[in-house]
C-alpha atoms as a PDB file:
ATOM      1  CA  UNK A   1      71.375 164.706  99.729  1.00  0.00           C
ATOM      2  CA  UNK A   2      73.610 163.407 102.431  1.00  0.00           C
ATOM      3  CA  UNK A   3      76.557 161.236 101.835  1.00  0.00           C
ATOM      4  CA  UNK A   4      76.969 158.393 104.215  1.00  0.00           C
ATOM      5  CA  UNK A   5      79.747 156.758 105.330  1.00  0.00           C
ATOM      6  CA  UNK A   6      81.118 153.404 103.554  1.00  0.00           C
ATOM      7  CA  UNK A   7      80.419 151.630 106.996  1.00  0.00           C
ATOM      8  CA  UNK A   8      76.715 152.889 107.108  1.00  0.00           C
ATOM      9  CA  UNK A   9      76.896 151.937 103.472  1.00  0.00           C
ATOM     10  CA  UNK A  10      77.446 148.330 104.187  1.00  0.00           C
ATOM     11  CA  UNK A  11      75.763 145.751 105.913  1.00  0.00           C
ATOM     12  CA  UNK A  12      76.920 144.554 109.584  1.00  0.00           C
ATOM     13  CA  UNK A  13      78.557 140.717 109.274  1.00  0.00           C
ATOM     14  CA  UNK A  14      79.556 138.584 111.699  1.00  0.00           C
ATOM     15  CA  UNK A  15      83.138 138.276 111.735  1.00  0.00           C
ATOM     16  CA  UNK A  16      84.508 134.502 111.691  1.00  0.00           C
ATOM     17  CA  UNK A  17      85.745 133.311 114.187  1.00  0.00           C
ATOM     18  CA  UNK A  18      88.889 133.298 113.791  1.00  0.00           C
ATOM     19  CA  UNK A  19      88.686 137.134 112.748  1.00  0.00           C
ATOM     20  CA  UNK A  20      87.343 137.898 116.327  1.00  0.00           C
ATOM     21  CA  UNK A  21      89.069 139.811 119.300  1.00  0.00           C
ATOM     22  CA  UNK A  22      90.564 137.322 121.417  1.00  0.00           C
ATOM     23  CA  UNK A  23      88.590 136.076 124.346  1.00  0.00           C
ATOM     24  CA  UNK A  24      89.842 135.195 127.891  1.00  0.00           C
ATOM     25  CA  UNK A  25      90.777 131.508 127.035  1.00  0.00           C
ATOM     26  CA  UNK A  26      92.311 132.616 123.926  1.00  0.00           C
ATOM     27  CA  UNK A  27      94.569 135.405 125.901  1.00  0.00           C
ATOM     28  CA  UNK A  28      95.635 132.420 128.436  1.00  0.00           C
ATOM     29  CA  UNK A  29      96.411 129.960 125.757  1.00  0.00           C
ATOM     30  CA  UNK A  30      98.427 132.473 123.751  1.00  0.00           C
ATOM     31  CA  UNK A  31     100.278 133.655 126.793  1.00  0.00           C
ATOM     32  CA  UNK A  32     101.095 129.976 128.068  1.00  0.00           C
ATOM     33  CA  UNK A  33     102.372 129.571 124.939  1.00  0.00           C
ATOM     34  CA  UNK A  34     104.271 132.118 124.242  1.00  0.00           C
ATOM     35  CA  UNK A  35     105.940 131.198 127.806  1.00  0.00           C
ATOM     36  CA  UNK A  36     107.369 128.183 126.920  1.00  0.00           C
ATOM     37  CA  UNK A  37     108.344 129.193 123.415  1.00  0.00           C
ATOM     38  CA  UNK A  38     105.527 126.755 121.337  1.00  0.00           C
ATOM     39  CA  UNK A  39     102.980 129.213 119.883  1.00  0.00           C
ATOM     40  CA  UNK A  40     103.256 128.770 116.374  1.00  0.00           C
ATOM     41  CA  UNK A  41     103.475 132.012 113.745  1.00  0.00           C
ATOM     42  CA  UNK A  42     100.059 132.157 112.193  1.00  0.00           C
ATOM     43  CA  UNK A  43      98.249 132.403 116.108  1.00  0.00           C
ATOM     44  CA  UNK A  44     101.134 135.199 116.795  1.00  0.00           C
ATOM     45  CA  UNK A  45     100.011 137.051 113.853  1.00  0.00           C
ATOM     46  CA  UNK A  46      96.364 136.163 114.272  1.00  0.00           C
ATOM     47  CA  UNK A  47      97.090 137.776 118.250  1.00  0.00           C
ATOM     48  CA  UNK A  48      98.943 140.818 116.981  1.00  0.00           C
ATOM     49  CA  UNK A  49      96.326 141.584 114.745  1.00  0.00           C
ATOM     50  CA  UNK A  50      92.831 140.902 116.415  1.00  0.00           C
ATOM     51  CA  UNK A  51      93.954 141.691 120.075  1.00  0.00           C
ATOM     52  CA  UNK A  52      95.143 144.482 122.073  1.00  0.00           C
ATOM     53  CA  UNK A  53      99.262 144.454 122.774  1.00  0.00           C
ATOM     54  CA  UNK A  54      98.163 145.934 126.368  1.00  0.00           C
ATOM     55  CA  UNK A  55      95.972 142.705 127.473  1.00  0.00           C
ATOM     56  CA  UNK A  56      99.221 140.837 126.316  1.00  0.00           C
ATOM     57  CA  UNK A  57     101.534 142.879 128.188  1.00  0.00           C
ATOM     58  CA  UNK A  58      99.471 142.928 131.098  1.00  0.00           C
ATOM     59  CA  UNK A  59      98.976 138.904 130.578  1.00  0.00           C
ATOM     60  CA  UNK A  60     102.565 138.424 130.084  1.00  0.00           C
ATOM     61  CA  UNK A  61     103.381 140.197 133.649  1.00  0.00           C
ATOM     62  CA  UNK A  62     100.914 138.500 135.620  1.00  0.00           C
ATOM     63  CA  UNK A  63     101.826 134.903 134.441  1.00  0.00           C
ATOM     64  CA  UNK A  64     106.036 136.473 134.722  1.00  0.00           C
ATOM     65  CA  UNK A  65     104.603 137.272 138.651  1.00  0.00           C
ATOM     66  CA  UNK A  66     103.108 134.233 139.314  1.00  0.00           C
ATOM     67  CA  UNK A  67     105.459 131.817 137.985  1.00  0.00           C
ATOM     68  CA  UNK A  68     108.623 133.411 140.127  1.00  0.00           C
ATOM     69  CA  UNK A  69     106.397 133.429 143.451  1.00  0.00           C
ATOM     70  CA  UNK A  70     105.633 129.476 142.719  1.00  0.00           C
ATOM     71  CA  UNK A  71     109.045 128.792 141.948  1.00  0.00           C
ATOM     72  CA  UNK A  72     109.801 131.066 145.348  1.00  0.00           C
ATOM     73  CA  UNK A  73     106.996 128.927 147.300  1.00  0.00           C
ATOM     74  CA  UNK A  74     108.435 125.342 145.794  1.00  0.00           C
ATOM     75  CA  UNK A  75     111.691 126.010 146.493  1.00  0.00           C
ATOM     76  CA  UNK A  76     110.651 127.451 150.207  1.00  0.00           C
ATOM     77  CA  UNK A  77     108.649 124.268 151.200  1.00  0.00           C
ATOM     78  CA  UNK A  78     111.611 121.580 149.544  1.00  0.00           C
ATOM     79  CA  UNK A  79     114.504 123.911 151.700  1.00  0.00           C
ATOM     80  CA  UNK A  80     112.222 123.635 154.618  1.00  0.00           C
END
């Protein structure tokens, strides 16, 4: 006789949805809000246990790049 595992054991559910890794728009809305300090405790938990902390990281760097060069480029064009 073989012993299974408990997750053969079990059937395969659908997670809810708000169990789910987060998507793309769910990574930008997270980040943005993060950003300007608005992203209220239960979606930080909800992030830092469904997602990965490197898509957040690497999220968190590209919006950091991209707001300094617009903030470069406005401040270019009104010195100009």
């Amino acid at each position: 006789m073989t012993q299974q595992s408990k997750d053969e054991q079990q059937p395969i559910e659908e997670q809810p949805q708000d169990q789910k890794k987060p998507n793309t728009v769910d990574l930008l809305k997270s980040t943005l809000s993060a950003a300007i300090g608005v992203q209220s405790n239960a979606n930080r938990e909800k992030d830092f246990t469904h997602g990965n902390i490197k898509t957040f990281v690497v999220a968190g760097i590209i919006f950091t790049v991209l707001f300094i060069g617009t903030v470069i480029t406005v401040v270019n064009l009104v010195l100009s």
